[in-house]
N, C-alpha and C. Protein backbone atom coordinates (compact mmCIF):
# COMPACT_ATOMS: atom_id res chain seq x y z
N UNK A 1 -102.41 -20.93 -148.80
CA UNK A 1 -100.98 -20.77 -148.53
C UNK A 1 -100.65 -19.36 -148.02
N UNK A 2 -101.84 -18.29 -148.33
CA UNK A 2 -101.47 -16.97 -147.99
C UNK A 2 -101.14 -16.75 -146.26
N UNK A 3 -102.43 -17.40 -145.68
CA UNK A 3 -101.86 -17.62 -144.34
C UNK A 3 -100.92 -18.56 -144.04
N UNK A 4 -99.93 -18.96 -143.96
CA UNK A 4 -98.82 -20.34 -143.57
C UNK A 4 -97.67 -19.01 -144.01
N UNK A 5 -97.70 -18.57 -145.19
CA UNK A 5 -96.79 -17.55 -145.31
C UNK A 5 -97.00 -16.30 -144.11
N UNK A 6 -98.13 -15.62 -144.14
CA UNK A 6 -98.29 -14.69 -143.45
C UNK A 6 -97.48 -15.33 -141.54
N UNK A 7 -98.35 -16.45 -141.42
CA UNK A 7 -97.99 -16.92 -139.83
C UNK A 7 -96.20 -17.17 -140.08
N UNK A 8 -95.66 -17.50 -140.79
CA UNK A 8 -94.56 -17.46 -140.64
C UNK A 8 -93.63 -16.48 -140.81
N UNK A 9 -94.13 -14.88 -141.74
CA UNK A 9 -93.79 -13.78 -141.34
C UNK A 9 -93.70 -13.55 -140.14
N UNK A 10 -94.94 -13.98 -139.45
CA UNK A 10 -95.46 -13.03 -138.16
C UNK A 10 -94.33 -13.63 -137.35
N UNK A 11 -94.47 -15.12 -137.00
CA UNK A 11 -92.90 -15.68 -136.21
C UNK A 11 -91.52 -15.21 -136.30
N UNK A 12 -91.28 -15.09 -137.41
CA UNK A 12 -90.12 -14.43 -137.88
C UNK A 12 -89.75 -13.08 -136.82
N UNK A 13 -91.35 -12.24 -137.47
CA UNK A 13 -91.12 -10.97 -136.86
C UNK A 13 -91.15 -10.86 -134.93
N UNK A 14 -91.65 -11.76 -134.78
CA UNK A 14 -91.64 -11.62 -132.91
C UNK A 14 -89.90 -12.46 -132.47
N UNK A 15 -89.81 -13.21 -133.92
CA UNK A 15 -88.78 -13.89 -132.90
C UNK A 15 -87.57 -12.69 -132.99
N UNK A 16 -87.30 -11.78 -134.39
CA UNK A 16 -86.25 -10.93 -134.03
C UNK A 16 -86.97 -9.71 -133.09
N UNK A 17 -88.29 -9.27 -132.59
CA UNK A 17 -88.54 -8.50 -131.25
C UNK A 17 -87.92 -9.01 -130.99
N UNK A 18 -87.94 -10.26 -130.16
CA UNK A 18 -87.66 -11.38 -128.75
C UNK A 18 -85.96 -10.63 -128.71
N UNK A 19 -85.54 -11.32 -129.79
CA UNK A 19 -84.38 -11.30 -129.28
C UNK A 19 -83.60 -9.96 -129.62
N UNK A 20 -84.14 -8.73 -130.12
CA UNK A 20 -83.92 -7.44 -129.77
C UNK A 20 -84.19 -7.21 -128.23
N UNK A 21 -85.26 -7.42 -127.83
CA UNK A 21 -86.13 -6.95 -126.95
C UNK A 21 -84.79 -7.88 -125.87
N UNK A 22 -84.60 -9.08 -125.73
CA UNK A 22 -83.67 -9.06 -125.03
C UNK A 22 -82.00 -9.02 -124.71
N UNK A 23 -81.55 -9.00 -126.18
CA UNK A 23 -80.48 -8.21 -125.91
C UNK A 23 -80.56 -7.08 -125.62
N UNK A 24 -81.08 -5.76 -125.69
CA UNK A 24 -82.01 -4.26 -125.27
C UNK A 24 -81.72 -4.62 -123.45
N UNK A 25 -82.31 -5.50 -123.08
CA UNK A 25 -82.66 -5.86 -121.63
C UNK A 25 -80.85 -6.24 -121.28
N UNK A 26 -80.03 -7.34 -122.15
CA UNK A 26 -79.02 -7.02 -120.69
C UNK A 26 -78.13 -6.34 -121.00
N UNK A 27 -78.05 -5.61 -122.49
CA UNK A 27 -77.48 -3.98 -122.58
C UNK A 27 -77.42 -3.08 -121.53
N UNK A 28 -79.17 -3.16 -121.18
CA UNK A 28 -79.43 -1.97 -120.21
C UNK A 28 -78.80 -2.28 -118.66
N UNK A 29 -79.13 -3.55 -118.47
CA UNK A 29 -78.15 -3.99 -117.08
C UNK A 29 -76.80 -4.61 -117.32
N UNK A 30 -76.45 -4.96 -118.33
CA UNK A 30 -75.28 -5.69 -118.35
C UNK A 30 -74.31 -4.96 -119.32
N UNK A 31 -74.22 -3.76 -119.30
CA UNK A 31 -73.37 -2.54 -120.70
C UNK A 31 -72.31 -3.36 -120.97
N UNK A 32 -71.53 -3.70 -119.98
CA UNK A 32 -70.31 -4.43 -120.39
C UNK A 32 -70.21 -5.42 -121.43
N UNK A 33 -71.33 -6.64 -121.61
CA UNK A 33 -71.75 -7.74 -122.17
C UNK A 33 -71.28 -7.30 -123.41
N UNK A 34 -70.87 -8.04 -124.47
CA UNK A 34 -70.49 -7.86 -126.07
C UNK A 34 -71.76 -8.52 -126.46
N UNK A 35 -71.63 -9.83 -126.04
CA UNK A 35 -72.40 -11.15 -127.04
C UNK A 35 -73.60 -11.58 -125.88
N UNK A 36 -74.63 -11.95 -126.28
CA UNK A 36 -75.59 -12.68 -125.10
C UNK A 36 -75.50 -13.59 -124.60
N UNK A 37 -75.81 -13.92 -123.63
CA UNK A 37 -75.05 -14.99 -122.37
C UNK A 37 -76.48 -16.31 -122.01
N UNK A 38 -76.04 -16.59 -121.83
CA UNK A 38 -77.33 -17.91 -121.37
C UNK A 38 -78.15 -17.61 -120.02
N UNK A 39 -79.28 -17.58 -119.90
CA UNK A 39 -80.31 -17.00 -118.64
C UNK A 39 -79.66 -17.44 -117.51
N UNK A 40 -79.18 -18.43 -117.48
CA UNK A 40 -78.54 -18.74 -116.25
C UNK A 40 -77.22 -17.49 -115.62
N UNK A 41 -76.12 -17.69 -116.89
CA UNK A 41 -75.06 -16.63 -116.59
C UNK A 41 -75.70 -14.89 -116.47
N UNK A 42 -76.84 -14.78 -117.08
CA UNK A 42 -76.93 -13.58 -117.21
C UNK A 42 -77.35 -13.15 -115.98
N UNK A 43 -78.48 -14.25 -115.20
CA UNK A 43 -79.50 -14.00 -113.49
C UNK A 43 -78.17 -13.57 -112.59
N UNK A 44 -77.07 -14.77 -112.84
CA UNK A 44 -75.55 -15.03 -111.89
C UNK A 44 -74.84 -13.33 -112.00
N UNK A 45 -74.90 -12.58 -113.45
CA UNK A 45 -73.94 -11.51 -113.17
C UNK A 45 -74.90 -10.27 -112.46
N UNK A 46 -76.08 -10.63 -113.13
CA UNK A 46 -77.15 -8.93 -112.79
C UNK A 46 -77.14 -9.25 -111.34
N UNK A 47 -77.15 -10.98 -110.55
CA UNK A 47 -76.81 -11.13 -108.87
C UNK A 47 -76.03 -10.37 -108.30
N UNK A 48 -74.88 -10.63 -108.89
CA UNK A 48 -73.54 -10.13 -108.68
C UNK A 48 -73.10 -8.51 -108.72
N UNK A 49 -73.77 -8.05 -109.70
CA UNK A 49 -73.88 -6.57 -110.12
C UNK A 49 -74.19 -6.02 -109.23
N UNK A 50 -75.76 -6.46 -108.76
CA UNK A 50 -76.59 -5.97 -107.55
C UNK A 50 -75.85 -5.96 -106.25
N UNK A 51 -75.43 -7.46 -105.59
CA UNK A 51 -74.89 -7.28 -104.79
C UNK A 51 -73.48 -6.49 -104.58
N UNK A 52 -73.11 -5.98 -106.26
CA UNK A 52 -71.78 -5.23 -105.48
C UNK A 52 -71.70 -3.30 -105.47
N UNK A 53 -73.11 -3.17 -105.59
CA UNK A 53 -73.76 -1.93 -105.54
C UNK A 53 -74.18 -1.39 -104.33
N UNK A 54 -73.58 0.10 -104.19
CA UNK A 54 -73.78 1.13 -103.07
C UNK A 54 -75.81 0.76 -102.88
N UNK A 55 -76.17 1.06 -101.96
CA UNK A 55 -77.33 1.12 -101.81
C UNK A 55 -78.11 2.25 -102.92
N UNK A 56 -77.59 3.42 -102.86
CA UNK A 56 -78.39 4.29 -103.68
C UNK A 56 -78.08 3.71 -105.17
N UNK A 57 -77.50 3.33 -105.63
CA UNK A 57 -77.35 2.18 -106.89
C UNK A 57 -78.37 1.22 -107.42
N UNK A 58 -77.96 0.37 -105.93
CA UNK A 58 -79.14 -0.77 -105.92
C UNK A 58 -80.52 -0.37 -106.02
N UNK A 59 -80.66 0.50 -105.67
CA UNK A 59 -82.12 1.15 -105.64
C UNK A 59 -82.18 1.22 -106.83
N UNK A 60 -81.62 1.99 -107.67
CA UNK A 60 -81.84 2.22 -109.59
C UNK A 60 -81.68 1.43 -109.97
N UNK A 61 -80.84 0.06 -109.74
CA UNK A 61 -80.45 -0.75 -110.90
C UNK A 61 -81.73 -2.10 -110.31
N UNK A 62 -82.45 -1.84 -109.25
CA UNK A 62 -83.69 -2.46 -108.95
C UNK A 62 -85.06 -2.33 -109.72
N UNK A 63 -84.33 -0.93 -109.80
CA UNK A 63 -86.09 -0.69 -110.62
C UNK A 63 -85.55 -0.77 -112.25
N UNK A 64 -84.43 -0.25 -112.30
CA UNK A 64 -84.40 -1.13 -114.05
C UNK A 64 -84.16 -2.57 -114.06
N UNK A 65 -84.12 -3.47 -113.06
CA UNK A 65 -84.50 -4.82 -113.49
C UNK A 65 -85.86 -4.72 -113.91
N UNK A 66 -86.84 -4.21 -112.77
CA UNK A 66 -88.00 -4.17 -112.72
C UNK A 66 -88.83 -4.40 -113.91
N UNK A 67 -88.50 -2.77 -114.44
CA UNK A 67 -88.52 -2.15 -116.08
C UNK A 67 -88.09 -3.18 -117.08
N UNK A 68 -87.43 -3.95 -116.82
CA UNK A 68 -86.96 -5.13 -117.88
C UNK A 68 -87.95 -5.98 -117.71
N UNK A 69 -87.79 -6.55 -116.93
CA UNK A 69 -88.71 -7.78 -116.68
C UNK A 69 -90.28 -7.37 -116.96
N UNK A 70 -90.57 -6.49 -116.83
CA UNK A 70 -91.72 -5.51 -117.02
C UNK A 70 -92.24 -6.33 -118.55
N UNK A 71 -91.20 -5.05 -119.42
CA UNK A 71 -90.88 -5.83 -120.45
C UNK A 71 -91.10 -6.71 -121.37
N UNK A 72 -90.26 -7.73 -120.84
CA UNK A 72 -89.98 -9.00 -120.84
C UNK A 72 -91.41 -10.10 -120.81
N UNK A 73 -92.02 -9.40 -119.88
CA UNK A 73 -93.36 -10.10 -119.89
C UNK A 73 -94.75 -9.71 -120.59
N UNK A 74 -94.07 -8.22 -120.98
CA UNK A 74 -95.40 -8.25 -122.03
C UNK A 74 -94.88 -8.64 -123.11
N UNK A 75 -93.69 -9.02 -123.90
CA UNK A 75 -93.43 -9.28 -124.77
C UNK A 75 -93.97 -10.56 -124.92
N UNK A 76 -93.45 -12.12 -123.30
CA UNK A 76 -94.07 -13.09 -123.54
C UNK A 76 -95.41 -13.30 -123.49
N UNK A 77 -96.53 -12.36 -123.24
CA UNK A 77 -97.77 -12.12 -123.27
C UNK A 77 -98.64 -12.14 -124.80
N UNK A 78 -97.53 -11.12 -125.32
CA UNK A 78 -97.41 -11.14 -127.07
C UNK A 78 -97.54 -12.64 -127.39
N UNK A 79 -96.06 -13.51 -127.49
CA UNK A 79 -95.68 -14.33 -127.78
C UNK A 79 -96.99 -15.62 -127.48
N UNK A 80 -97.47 -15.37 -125.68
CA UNK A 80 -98.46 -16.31 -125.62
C UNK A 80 -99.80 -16.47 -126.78
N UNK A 81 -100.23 -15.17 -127.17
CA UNK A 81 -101.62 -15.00 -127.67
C UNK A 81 -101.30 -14.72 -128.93
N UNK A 82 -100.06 -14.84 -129.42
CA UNK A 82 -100.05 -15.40 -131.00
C UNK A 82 -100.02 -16.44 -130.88
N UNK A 83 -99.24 -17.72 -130.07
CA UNK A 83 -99.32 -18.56 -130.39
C UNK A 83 -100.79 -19.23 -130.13
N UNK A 84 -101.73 -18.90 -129.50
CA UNK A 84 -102.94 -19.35 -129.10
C UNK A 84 -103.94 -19.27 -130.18
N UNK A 85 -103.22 -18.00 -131.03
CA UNK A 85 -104.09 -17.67 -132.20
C UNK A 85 -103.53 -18.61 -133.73
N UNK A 86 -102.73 -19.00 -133.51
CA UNK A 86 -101.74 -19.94 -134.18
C UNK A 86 -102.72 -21.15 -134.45
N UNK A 87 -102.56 -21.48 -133.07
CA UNK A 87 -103.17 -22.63 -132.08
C UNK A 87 -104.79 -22.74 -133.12
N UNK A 88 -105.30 -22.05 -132.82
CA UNK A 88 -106.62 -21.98 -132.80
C UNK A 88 -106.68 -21.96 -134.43
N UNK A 89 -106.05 -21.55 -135.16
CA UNK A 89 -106.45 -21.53 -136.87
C UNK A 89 -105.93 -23.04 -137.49
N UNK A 90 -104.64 -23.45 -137.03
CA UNK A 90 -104.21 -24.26 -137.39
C UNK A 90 -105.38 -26.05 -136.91
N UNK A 91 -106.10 -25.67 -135.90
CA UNK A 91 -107.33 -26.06 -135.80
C UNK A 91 -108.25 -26.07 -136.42
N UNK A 92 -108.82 -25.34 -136.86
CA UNK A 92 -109.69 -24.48 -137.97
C UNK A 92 -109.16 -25.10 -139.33
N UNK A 93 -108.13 -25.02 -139.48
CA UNK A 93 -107.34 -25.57 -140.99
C UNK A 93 -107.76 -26.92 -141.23
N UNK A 94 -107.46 -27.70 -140.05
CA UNK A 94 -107.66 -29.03 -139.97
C UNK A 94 -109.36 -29.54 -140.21
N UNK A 95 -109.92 -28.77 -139.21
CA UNK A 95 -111.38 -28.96 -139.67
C UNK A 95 -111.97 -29.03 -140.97
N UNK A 96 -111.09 -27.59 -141.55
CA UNK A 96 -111.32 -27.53 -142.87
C UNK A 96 -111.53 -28.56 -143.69
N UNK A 97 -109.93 -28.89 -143.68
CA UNK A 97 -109.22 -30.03 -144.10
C UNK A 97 -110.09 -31.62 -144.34
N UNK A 98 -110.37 -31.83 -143.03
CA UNK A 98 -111.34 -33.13 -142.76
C UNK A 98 -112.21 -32.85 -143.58
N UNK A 99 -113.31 -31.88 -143.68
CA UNK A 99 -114.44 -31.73 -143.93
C UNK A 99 -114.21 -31.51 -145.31
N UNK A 100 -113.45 -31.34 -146.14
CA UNK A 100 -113.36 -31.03 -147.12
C UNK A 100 -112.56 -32.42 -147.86
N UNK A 101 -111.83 -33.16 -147.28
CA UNK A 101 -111.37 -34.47 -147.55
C UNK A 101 -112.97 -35.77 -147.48
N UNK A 102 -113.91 -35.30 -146.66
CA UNK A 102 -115.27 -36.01 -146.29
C UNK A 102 -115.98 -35.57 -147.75
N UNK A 103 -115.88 -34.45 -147.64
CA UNK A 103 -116.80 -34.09 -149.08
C UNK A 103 -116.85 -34.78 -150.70
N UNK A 104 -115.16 -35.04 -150.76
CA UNK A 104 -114.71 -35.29 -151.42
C UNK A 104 -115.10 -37.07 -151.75
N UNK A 105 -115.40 -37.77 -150.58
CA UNK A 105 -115.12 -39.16 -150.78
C UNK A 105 -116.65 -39.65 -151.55
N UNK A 106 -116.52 -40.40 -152.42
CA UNK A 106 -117.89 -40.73 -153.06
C UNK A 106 -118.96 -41.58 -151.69
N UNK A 107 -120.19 -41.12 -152.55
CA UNK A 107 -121.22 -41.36 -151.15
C UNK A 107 -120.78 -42.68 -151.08
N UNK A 108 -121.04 -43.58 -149.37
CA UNK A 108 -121.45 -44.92 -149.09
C UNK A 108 -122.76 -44.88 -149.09
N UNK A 109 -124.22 -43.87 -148.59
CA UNK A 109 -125.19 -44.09 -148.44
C UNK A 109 -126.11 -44.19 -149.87
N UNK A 110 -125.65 -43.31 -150.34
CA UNK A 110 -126.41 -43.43 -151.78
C UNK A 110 -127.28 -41.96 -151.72
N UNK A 111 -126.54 -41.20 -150.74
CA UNK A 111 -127.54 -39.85 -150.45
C UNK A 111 -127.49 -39.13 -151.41
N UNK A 112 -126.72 -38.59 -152.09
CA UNK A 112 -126.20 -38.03 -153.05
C UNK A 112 -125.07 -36.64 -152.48
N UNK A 113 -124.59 -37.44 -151.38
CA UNK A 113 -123.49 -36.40 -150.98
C UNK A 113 -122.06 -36.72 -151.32
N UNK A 114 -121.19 -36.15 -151.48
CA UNK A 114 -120.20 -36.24 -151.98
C UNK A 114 -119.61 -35.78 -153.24
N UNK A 115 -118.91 -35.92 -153.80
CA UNK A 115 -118.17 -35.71 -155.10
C UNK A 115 -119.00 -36.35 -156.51
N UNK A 116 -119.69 -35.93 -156.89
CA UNK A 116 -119.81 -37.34 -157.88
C UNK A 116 -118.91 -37.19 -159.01
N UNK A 117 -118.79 -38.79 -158.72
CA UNK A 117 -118.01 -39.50 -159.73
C UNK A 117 -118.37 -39.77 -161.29
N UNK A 118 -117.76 -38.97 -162.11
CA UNK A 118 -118.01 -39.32 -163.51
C UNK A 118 -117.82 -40.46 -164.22
């Protein structure tokens, strides 16, 4: 149980990164924003932002998309290779599991494998 607790710390803890990490992101382009907006509204205003920016603007507020998205993708990089590692134990568990549910069942062959039964 120590790991199931631990993996669900660990989720916990990436999911409030995540969503630090992207409110952080449309803070930095979107200052105005109070509350976080849905990916769709948020692509539509940073569009909008951009296009209503002097050129020497657009230039900075290009490369802090950049810097976000930057970001943004090592965070989901994070996110990928925990869950792979997730992936991969919760596999492992199962194996366990089987093999240890097999152990358990009294022999059919008469090998003397299994549990014996008192």
């Amino acid at each position: 149980m120590r790991a199931h607790k631990e993996v669900k710390e660990n989720v916990e803890r990436l999911a409030r990164e995540t969503k630090r990490k992207i409110g952080e992101v449309q803070h930095t382009l979107l200052p105005e924003l109070r509350d976080m907006v849905s990916e769709q509204e948020f692509a539509e205003r940073v569009g909008q932002r951009l296009a209503a920016l002097p050129d020497d603007q657009r230039r900075l507020f290009s490369l802090q998309t950049a810097l976000a998205l930057s970001d943004l993708s090592e965070l989901e990089d994070s996110l990928v290779q925990y869950m792979d590692l997730v992936a991969t134990e919760i596999k492992h568990q199962s194996g366990v599991q089987r093999a240890l549910t097999a152990y358990q069942q009294p022999s059919r062959t008469g090998s003397g494998r299994g549990v014996r039964q008192k």
